[in-house]
Protein backbone atom coordinates (compact mmCIF):
# COMPACT_ATOMS: atom_id res chain seq x y z
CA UNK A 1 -0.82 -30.19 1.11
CA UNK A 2 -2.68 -27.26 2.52
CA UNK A 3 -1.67 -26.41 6.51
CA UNK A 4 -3.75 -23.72 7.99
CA UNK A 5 -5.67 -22.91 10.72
CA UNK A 6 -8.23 -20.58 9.20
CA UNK A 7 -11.73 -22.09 7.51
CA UNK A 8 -11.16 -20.33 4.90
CA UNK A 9 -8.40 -18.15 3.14
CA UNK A 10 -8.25 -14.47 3.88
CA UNK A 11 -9.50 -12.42 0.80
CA UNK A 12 -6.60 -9.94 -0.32
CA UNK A 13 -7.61 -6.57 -1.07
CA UNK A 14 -6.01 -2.74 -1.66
CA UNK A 15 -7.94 -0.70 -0.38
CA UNK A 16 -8.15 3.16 -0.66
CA UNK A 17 -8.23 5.00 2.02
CA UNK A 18 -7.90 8.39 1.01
CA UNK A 19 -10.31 10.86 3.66
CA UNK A 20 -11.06 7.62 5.14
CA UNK A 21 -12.47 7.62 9.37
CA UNK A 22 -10.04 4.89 10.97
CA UNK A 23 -9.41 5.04 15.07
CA UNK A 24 -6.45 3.56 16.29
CA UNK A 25 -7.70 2.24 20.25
CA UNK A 26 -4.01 2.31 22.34
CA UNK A 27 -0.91 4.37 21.96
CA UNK A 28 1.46 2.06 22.39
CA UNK A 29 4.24 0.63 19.93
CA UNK A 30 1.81 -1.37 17.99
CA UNK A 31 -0.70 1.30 17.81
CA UNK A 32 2.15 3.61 16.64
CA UNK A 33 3.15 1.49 13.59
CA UNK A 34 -0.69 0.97 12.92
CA UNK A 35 -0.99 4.77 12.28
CA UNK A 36 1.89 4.77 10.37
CA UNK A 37 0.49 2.71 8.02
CA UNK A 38 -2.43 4.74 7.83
CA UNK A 39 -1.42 8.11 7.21
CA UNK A 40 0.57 6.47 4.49
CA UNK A 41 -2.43 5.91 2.95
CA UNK A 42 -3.93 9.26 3.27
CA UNK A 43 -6.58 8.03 5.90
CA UNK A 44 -7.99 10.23 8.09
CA UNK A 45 -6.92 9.06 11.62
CA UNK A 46 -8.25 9.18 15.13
CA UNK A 47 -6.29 7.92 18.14
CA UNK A 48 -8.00 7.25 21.73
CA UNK A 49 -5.80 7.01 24.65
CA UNK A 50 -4.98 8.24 27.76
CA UNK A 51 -1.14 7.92 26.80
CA UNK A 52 0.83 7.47 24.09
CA UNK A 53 4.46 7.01 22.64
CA UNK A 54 6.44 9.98 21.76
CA UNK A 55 6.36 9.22 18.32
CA UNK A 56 2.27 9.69 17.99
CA UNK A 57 2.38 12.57 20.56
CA UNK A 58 4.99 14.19 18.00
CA UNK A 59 1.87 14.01 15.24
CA UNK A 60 -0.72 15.09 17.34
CA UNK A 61 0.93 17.82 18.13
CA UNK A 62 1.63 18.64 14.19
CA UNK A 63 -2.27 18.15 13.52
CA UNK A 64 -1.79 15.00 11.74
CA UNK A 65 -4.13 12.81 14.13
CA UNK A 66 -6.66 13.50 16.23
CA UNK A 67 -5.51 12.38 19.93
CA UNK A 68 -8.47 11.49 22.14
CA UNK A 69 -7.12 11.81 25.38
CA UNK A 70 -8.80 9.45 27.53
CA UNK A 71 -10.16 5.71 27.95
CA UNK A 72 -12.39 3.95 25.27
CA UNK A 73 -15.74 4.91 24.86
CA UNK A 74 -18.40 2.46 22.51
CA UNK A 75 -19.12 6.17 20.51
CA UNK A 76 -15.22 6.39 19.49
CA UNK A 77 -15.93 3.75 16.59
CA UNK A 78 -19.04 5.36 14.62
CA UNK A 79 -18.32 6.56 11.50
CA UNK A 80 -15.43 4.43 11.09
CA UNK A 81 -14.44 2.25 8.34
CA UNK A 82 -11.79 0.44 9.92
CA UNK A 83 -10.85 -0.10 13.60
CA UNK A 84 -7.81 -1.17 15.21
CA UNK A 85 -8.08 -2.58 18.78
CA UNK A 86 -4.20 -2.20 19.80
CA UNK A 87 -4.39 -2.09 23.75
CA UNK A 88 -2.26 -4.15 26.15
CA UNK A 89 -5.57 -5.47 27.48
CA UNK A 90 -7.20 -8.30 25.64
CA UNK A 91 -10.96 -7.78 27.39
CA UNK A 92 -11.11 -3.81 25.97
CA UNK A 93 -9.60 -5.30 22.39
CA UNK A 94 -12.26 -7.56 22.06
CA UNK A 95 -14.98 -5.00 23.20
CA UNK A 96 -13.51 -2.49 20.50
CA UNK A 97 -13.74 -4.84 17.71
CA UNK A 98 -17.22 -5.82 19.00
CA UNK A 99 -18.63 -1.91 19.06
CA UNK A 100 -16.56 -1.79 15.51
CA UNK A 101 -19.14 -4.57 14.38
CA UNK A 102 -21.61 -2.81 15.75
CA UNK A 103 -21.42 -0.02 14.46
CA UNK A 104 -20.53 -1.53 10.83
CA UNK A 105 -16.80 -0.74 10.88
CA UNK A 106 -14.01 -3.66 10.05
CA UNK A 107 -11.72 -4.44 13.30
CA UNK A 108 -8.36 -5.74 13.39
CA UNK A 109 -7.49 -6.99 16.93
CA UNK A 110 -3.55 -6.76 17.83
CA UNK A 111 -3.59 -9.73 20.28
CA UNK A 112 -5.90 -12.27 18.60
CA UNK A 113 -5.68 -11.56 14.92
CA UNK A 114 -8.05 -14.49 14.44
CA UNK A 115 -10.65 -12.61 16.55
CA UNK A 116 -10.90 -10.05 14.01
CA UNK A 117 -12.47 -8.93 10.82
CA UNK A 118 -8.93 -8.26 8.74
CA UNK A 119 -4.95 -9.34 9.16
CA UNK A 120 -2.91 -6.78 8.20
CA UNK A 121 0.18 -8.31 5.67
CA UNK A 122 3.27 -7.37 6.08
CA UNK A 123 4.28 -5.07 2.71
CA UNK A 124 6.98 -3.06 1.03
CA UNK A 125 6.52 -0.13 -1.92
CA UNK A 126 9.00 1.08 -4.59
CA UNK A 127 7.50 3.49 -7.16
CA UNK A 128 3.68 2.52 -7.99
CA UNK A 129 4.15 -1.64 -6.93
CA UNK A 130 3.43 -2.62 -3.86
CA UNK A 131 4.37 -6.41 -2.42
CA UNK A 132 2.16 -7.83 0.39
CA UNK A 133 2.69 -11.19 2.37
CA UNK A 134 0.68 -12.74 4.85
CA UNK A 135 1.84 -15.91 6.62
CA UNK A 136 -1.64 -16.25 8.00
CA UNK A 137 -0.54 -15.33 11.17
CA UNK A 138 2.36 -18.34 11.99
CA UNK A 139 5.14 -15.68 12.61
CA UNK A 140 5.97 -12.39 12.34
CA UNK A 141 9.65 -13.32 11.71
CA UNK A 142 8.11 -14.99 8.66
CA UNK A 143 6.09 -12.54 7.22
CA UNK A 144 9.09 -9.69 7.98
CA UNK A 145 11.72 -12.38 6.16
CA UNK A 146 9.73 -13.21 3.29
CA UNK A 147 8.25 -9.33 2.74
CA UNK A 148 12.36 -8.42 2.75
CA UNK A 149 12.96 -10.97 0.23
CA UNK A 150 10.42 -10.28 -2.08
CA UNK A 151 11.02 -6.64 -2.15
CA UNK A 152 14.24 -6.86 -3.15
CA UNK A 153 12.94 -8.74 -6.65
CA UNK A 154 11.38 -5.30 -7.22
CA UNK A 155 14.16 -3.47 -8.19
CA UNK A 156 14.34 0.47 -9.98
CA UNK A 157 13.96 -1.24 -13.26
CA UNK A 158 10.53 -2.78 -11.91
CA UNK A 159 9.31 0.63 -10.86
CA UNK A 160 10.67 2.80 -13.26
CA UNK A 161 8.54 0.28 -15.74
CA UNK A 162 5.19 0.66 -13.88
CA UNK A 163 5.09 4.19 -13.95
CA UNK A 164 5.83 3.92 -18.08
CA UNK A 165 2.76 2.13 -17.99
CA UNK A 166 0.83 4.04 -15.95
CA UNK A 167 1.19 6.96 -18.20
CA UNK A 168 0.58 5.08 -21.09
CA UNK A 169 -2.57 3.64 -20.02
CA UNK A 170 -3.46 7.65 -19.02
CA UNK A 171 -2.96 8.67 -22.85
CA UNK A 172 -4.74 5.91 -24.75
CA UNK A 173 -8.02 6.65 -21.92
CA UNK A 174 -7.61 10.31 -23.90
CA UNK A 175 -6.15 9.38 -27.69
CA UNK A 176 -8.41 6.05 -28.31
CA UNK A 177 -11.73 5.05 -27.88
CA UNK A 178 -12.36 1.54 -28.18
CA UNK A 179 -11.32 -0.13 -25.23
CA UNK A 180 -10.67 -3.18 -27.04
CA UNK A 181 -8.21 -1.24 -28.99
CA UNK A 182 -7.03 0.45 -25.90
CA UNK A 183 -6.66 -3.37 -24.03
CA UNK A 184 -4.56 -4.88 -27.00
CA UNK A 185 -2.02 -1.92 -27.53
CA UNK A 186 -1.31 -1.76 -23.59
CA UNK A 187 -1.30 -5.26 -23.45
CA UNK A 188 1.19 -5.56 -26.43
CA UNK A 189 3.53 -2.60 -25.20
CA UNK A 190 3.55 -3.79 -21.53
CA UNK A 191 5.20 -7.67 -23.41
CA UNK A 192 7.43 -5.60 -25.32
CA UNK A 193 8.26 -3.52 -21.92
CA UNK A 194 8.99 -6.13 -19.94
CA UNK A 195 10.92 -8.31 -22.53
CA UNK A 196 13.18 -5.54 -22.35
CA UNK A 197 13.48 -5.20 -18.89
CA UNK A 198 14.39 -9.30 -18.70
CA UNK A 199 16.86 -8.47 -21.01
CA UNK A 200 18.54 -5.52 -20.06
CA UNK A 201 17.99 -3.57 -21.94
CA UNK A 202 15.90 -0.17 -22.26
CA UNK A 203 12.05 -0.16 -22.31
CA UNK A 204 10.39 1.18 -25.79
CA UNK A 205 9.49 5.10 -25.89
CA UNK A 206 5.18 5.15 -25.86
CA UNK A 207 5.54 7.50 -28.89
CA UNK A 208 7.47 5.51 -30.59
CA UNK A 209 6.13 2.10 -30.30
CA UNK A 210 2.73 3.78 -30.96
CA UNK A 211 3.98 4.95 -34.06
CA UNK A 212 5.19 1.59 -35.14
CA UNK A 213 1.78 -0.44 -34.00
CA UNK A 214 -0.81 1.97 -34.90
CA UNK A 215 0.03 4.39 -36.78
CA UNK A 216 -1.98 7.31 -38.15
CA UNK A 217 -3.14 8.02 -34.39
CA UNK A 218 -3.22 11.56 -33.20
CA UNK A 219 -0.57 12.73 -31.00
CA UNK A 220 -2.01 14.02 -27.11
CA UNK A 221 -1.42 17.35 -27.24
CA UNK A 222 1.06 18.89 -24.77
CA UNK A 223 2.73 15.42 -24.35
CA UNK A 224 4.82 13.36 -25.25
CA UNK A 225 3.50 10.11 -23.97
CA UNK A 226 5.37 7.80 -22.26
CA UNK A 227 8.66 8.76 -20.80
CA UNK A 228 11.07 7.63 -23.60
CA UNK A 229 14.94 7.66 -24.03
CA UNK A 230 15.27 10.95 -23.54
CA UNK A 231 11.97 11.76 -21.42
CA UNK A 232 13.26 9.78 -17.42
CA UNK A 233 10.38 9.16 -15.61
CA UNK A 234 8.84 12.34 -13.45
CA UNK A 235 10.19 13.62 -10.02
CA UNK A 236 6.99 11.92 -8.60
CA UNK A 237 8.15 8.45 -9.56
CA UNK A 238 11.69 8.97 -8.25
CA UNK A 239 10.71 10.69 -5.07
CA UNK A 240 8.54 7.34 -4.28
CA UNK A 241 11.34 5.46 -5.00
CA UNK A 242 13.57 7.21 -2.92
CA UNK A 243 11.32 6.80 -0.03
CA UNK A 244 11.20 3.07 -0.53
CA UNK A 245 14.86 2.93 -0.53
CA UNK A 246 14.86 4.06 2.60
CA UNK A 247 11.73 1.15 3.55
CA UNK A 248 14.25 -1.62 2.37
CA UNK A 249 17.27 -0.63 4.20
CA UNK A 250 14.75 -0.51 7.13
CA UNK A 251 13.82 -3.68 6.89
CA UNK A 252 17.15 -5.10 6.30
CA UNK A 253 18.35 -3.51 9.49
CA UNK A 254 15.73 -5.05 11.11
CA UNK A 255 15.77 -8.03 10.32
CA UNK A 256 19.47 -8.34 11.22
CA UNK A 257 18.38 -7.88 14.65
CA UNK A 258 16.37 -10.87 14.64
């Protein structure tokens, strides 16, 4: 049986926020991890306070965010596309995500989740896949235990498979050109990927499954496809990986603290 307190499910969504407006209203703690999020993301982000922690002085000061130095003002929230009202005082929250409204901007509201337009789940990265979990809003303890616990299903192998993927999709967009094709070769290769990974053992080269399925079509030139069995996925791939290593154990030690 369904238990929640919401009318209706929360619609889940990744959403690109590359050069994106967002303003962060408070500079405390939460506001801090809200813009950490952010610049994650590539958005471009605007902070209004009077003061704030160390942490978001520290990227003010580096040019990362913009740091408006003073109390809320309606005008801080035009051009936005997404607001976060993250004050210690519940009446300017609510007025921030009502301006946000306004001015046609999506508000999240730190005290009262439910009083805003978006929940933000709690979520973990390795490589290209990303894991999300809301708990629509019951406990954070919840959403930190389960987001732990489903990250740690998504494992090297995982990642190290969705960037072999990734690049295959790239070279069939430039080697073949009916997507139907295109849409049963990926979707036969991924299978035969991930049959692999559930068995331990090593995922097929791009080349040389291509070779096998359809043969007779042109190699890309200047590539080799895929990474194979002698081709390790790129420096990009590992460096993301590396930094969500470093996510994981930082949710594991924080969860031990709860």
């Amino acid at each position: 049986m369904e238990h929640t307190d919401e009318p209706c499910p929360l619609y889940p969504i990744m959403l690109r926020l590359t050069g994106r407006r967002c303003v962060v209203v408070g500079g405390g703690s939460v506001a801090a991890r809200k813009v950490s999020s952010l610049l994650t993301s590539g958005a471009k982000v605007t902070v209004v306070s009077p003061r704030v922690t160390p942490e978001l002085g520290r990227l003010a000061y580096e040019g990362r965010i913009v740091h408006q130095e003073r109390e809320y003002e309606p005008a801080d929230v035009e051009g936005a596309l997404l607001v976060f009202a993250a004050t210690d005082r519940p009446a300017v929250n609510d007025q921030v995500a009502e301006d946000a409204r306004r001015a046609g901007a999506l508000a999240n509201v730190a005290h009262h989740p439910e009083g805003g337009d978006f929940a933000n789940p709690g979520s973990a990265r390795n490589g290209m896949i990303q894991v999300a979990v809301y708990a629509g809003g019951a406990s954070p303890t919840l959403t930190r235990r389960l987001t732990a616990k489903l990250a740690g299903q998504v494992d090297d192998g995982l990642a190290d498979l969705a960037a072999r993927l990734s690049s295959a999709r790239r070279d069939t967009r430039a080697r073949i050109e009916t997507p139907e094709r295109r849409h049963e070769l990926l979707r036969r290769y991924a299978g035969d990927c991930w049959e692999a990974y559930e068995q331990g053992k090593e995922a097929p080269a791009w080349e040389e499954w291509l070779a096998r399925h359809c043969p007779g079509t042109p190699r890309s030139p200047g590539t080799n496809g895929a990474p194979g069995k002698d081709e390790p996925p790129g420096a990009e791939a590992k460096a993301e990986r590396q930094g969500a290593v470093k996510v994981r154990q930082q949710l594991r030690n924080r969860n031990s603290r709860l």
